[in-house]
PDB file of N, CA and C in Angstrom:
ATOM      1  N   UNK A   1     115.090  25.195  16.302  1.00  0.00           N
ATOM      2  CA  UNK A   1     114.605  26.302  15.526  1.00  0.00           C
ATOM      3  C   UNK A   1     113.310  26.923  16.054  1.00  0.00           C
ATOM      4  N   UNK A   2     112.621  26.396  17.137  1.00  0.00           N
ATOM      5  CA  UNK A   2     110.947  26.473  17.659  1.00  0.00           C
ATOM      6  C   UNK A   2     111.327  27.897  18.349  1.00  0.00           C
ATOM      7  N   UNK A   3     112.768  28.193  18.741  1.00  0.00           N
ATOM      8  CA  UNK A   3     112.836  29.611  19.330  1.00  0.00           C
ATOM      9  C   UNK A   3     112.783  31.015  18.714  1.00  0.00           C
ATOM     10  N   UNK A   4     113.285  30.414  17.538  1.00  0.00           N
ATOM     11  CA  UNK A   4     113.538  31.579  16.248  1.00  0.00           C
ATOM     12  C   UNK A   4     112.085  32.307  16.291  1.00  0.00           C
ATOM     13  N   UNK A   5     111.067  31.519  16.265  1.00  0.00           N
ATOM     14  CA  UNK A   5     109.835  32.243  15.846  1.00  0.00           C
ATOM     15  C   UNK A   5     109.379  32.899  16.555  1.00  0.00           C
ATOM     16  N   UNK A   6     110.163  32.936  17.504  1.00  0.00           N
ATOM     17  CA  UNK A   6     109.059  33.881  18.618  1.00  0.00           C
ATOM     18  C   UNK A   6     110.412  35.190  19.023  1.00  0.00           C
ATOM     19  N   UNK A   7     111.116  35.566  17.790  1.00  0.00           N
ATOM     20  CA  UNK A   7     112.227  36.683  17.804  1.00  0.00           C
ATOM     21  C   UNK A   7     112.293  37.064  16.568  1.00  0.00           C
ATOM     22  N   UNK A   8     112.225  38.529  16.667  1.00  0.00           N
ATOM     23  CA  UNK A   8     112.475  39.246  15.341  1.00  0.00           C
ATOM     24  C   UNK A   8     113.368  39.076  14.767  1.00  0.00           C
ATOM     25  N   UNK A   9     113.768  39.249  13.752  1.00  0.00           N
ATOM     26  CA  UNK A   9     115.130  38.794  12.442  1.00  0.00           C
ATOM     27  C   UNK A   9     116.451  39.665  13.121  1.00  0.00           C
ATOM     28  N   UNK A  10     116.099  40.441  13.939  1.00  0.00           N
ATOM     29  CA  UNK A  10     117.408  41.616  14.134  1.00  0.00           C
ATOM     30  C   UNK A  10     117.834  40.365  15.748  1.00  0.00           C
ATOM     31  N   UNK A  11     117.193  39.771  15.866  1.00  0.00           N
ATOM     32  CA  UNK A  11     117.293  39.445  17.451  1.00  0.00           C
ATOM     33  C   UNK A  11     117.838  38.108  17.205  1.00  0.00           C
ATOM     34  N   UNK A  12     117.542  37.267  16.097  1.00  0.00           N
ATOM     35  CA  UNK A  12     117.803  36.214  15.912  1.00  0.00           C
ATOM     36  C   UNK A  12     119.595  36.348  14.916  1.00  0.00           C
ATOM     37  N   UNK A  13     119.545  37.250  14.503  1.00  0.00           N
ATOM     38  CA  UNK A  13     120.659  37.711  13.847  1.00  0.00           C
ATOM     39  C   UNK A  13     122.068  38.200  15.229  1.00  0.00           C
ATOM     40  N   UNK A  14     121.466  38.709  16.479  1.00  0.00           N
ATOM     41  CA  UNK A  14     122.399  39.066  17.480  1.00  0.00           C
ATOM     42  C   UNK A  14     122.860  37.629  18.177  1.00  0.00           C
ATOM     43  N   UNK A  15     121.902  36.718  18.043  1.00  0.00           N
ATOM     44  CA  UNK A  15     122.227  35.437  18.813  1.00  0.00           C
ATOM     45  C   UNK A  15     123.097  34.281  18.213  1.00  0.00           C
ATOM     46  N   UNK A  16     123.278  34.639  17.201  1.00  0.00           N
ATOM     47  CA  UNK A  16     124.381  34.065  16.161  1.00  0.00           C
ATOM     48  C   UNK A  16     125.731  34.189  16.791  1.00  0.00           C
ATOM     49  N   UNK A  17     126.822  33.427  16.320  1.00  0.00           N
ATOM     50  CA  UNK A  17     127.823  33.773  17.102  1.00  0.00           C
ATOM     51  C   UNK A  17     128.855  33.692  15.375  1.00  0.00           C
ATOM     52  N   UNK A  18     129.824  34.754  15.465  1.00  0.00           N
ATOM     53  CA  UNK A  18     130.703  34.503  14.109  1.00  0.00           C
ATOM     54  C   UNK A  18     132.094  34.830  14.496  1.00  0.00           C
ATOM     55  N   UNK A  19     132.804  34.341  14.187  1.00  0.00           N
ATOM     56  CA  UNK A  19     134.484  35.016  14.144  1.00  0.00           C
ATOM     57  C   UNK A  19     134.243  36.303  13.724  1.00  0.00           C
ATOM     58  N   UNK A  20     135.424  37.362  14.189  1.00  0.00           N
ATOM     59  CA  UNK A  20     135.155  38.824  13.696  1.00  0.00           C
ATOM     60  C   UNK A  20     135.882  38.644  12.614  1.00  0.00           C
ATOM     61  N   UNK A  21     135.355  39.616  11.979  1.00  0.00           N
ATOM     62  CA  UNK A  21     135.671  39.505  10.273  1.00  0.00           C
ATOM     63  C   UNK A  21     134.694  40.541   9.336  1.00  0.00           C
ATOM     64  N   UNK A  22     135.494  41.003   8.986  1.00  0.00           N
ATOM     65  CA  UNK A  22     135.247  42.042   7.382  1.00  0.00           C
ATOM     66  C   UNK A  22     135.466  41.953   6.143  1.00  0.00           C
ATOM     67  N   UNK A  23     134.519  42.623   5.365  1.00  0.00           N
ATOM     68  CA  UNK A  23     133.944  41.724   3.773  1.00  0.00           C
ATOM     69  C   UNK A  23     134.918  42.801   2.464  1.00  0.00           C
ATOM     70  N   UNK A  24     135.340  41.888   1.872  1.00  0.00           N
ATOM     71  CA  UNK A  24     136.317  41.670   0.458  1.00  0.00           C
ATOM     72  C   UNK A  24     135.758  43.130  -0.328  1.00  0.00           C
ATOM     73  N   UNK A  25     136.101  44.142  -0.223  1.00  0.00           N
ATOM     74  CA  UNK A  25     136.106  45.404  -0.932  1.00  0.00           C
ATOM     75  C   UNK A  25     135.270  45.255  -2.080  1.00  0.00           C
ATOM     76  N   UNK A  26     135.667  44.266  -3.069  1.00  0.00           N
ATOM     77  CA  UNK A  26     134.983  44.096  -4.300  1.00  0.00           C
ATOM     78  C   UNK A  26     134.117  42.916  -4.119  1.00  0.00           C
ATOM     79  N   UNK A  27     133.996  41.657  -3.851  1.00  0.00           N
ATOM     80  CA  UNK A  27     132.815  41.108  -4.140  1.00  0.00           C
ATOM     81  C   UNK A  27     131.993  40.886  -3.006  1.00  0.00           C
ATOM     82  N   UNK A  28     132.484  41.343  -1.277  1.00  0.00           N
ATOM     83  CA  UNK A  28     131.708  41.195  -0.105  1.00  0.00           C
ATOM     84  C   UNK A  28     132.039  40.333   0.800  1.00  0.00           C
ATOM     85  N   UNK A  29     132.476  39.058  -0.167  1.00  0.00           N
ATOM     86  CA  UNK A  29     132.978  37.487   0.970  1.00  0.00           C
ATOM     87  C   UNK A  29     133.323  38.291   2.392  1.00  0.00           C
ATOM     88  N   UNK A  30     133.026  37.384   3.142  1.00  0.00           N
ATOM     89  CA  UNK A  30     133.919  37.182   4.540  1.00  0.00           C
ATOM     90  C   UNK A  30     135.126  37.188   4.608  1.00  0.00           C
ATOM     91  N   UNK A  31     136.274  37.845   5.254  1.00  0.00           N
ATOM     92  CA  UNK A  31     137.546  37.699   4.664  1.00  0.00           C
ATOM     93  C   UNK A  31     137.874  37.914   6.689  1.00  0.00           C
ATOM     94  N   UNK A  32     139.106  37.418   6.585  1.00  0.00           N
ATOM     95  CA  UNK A  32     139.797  37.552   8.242  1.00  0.00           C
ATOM     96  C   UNK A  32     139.942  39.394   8.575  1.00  0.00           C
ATOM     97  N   UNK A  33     140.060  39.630   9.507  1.00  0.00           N
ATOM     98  CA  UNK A  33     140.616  40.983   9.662  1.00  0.00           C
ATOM     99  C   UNK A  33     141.854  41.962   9.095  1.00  0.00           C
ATOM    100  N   UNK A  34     142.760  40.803   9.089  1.00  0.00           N
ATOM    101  CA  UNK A  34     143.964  41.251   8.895  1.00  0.00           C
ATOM    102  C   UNK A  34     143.942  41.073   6.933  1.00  0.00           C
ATOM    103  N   UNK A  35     142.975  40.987   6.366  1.00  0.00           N
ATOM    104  CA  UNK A  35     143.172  41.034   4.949  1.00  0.00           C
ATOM    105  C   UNK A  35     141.980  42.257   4.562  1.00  0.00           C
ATOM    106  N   UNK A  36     142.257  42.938   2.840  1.00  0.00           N
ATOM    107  CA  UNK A  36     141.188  43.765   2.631  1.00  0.00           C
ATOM    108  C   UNK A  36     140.239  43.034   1.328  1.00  0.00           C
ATOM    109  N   UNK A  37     141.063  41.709   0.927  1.00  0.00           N
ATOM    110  CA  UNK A  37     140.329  40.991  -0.339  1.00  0.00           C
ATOM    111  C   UNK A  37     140.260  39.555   0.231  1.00  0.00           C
ATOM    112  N   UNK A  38     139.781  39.099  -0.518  1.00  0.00           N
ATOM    113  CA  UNK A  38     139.602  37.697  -0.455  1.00  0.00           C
ATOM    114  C   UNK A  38     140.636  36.662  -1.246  1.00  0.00           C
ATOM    115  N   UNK A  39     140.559  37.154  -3.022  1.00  0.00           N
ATOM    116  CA  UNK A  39     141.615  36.335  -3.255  1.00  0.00           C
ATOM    117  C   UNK A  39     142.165  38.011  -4.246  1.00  0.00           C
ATOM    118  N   UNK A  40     143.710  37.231  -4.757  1.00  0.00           N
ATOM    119  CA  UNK A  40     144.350  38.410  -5.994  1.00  0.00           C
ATOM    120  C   UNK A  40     143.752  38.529  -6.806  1.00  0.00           C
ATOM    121  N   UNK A  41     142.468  37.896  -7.108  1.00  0.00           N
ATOM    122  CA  UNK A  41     141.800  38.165  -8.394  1.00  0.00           C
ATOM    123  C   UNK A  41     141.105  39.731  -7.884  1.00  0.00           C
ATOM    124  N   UNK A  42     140.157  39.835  -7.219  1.00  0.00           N
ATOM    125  CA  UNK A  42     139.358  40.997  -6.222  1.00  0.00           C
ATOM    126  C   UNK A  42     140.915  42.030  -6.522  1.00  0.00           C
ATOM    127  N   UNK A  43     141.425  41.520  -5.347  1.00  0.00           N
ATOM    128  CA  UNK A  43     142.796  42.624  -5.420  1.00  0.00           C
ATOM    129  C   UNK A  43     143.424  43.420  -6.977  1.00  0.00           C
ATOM    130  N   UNK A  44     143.464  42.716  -7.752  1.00  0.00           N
ATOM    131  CA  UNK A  44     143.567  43.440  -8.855  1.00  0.00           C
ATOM    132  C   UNK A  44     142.623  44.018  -9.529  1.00  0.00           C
ATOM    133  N   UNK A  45     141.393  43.872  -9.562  1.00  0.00           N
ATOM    134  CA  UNK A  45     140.210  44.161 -10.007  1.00  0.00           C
ATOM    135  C   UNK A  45     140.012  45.346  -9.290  1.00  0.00           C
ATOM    136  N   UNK A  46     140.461  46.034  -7.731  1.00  0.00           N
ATOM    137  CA  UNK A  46     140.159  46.648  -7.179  1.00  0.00           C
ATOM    138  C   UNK A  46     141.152  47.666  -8.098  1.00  0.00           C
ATOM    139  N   UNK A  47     142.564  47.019  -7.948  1.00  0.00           N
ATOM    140  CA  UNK A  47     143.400  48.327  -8.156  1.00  0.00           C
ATOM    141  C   UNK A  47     142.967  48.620  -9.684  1.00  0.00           C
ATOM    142  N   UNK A  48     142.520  47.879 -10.669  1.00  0.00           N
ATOM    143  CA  UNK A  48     142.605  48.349 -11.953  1.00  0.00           C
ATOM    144  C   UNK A  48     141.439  49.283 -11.621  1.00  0.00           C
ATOM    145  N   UNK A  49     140.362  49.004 -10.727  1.00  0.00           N
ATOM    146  CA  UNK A  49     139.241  50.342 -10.998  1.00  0.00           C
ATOM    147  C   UNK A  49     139.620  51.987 -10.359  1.00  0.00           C
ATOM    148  N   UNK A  50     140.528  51.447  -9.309  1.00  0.00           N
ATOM    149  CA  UNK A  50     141.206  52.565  -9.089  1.00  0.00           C
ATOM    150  C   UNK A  50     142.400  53.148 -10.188  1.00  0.00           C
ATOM    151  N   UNK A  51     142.662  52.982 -10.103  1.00  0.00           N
ATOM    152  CA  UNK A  51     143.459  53.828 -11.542  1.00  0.00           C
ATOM    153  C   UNK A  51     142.668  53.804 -12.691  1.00  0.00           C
ATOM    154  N   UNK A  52     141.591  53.405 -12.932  1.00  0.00           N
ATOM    155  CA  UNK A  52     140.922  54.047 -14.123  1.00  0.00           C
ATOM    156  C   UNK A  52     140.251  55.323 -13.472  1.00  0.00           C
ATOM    157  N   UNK A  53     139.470  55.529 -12.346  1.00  0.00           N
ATOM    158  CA  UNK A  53     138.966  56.543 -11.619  1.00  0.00           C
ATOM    159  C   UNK A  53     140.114  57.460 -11.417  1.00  0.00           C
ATOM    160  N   UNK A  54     141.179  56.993 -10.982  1.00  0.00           N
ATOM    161  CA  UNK A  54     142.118  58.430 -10.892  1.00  0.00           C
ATOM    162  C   UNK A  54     142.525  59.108 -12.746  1.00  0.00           C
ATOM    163  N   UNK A  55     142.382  58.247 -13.235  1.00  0.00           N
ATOM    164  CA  UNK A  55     142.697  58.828 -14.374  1.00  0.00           C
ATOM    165  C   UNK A  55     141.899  59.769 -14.876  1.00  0.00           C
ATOM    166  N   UNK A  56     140.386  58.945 -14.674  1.00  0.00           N
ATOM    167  CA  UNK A  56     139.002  59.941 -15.008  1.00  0.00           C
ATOM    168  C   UNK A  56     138.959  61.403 -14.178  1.00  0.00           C
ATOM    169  N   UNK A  57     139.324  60.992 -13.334  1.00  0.00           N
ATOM    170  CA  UNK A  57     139.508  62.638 -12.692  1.00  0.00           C
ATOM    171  C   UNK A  57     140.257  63.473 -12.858  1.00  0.00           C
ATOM    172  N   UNK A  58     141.801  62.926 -13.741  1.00  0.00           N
ATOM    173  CA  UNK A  58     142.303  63.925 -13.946  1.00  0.00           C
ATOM    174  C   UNK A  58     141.903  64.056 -15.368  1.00  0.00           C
ATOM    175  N   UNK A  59     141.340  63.852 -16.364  1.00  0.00           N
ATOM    176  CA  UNK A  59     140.681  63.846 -17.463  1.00  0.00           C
ATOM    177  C   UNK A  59     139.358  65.389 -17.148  1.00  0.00           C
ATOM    178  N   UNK A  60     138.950  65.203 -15.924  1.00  0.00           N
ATOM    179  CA  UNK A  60     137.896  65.805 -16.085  1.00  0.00           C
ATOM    180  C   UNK A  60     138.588  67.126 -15.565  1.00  0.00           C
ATOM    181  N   UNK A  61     139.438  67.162 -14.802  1.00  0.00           N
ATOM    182  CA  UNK A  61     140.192  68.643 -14.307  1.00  0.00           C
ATOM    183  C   UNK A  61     140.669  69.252 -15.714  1.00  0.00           C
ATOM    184  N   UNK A  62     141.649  68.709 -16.478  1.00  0.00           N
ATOM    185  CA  UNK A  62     141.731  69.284 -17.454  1.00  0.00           C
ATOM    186  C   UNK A  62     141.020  69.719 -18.569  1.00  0.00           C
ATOM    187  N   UNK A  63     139.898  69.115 -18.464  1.00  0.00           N
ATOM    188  CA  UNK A  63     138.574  69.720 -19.522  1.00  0.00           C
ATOM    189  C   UNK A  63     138.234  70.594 -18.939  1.00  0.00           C
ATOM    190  N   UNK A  64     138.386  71.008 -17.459  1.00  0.00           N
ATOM    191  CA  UNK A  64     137.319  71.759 -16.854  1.00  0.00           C
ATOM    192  C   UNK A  64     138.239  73.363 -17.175  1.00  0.00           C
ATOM    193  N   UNK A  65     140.058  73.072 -17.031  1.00  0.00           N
ATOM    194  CA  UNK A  65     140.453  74.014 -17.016  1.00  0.00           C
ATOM    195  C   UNK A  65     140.689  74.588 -18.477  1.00  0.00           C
ATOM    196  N   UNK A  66     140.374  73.748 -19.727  1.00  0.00           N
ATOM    197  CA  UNK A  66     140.488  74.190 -20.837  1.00  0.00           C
ATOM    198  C   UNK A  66     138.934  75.124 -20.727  1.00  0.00           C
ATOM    199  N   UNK A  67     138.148  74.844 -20.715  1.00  0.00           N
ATOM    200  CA  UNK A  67     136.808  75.686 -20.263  1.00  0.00           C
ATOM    201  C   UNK A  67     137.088  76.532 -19.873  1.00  0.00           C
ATOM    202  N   UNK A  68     137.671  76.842 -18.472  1.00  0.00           N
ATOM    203  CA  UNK A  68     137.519  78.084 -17.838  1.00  0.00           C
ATOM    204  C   UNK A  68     138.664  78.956 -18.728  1.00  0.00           C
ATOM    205  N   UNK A  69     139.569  78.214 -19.366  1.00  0.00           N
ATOM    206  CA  UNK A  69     140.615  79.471 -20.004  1.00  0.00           C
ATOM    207  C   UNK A  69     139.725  79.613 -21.522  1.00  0.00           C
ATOM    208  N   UNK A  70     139.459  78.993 -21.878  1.00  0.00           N
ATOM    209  CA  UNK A  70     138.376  79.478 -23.375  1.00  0.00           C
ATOM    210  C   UNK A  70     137.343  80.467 -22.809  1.00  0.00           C
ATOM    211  N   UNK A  71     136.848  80.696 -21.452  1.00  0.00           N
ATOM    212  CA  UNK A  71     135.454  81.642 -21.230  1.00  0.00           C
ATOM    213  C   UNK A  71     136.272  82.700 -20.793  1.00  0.00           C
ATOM    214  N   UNK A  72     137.283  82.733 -20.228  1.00  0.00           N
ATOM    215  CA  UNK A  72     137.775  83.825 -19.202  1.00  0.00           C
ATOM    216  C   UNK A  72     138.628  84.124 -20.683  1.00  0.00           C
ATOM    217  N   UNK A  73     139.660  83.952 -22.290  1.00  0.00           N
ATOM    218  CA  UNK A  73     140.205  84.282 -23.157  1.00  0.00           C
ATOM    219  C   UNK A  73     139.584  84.444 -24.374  1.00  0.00           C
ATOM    220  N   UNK A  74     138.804  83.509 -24.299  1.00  0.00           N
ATOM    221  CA  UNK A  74     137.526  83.538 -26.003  1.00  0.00           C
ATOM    222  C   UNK A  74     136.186  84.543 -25.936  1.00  0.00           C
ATOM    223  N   UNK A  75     135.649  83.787 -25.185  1.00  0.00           N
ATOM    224  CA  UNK A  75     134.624  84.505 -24.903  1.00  0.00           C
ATOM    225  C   UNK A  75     134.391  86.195 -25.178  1.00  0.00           C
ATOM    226  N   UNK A  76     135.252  87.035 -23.932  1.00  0.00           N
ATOM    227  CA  UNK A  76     135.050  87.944 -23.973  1.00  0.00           C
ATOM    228  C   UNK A  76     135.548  88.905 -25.597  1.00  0.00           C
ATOM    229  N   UNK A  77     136.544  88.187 -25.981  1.00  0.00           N
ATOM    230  CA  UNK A  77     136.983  88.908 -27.202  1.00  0.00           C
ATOM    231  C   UNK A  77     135.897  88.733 -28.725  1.00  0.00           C
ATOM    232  N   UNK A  78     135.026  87.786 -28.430  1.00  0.00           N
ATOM    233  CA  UNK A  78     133.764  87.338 -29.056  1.00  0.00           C
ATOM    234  C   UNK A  78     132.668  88.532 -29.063  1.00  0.00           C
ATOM    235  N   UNK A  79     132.853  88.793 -27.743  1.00  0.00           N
ATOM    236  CA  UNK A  79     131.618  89.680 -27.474  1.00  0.00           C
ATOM    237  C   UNK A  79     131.909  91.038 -27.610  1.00  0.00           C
ATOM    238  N   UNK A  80     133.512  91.329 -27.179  1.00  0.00           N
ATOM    239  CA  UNK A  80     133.616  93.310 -27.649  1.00  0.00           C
ATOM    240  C   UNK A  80     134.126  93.308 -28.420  1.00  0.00           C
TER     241      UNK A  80
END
């Protein structure tokens, strides 16, 4: 360890050696290449947040287009 100290954290971090490998979408772990989670728990947790987000978005398109047809149909008949 007497070498570490005389190398910055980025330098001592390059001299490490690791299997290649990329981290679990939802909680970060180390996971092999050929996977995008770690275990099915992550994996479902991922997909349930995705389909709540797609839902929210289409939630918010349709508020947006009830808006624009109430300003562009209400509105103006309000005002003349």
């Amino acid at each position: 360890m007497p070498e570490l100290k005389n190398k910055t954290w980025k330098e001592s971090l390059k001299s490490r050696k690791y299997d290649e490998h990329k981290h679990c979408m939802v909680c970060g772990r180390a996971v092999p290449m050929d996977r995008d989670f770690c275990t099915q728990d992550c994996k479902e947790k991922y997909s349930s947040a995705d389909k709540k987000k797609g839902r929210s978005s289409t939630i918010q398109i349709v508020v947006l287009v009830v808006v624009m047809i109430f300003t562009m149909l209400v509105v103006p008949r309000l005002l003349g």
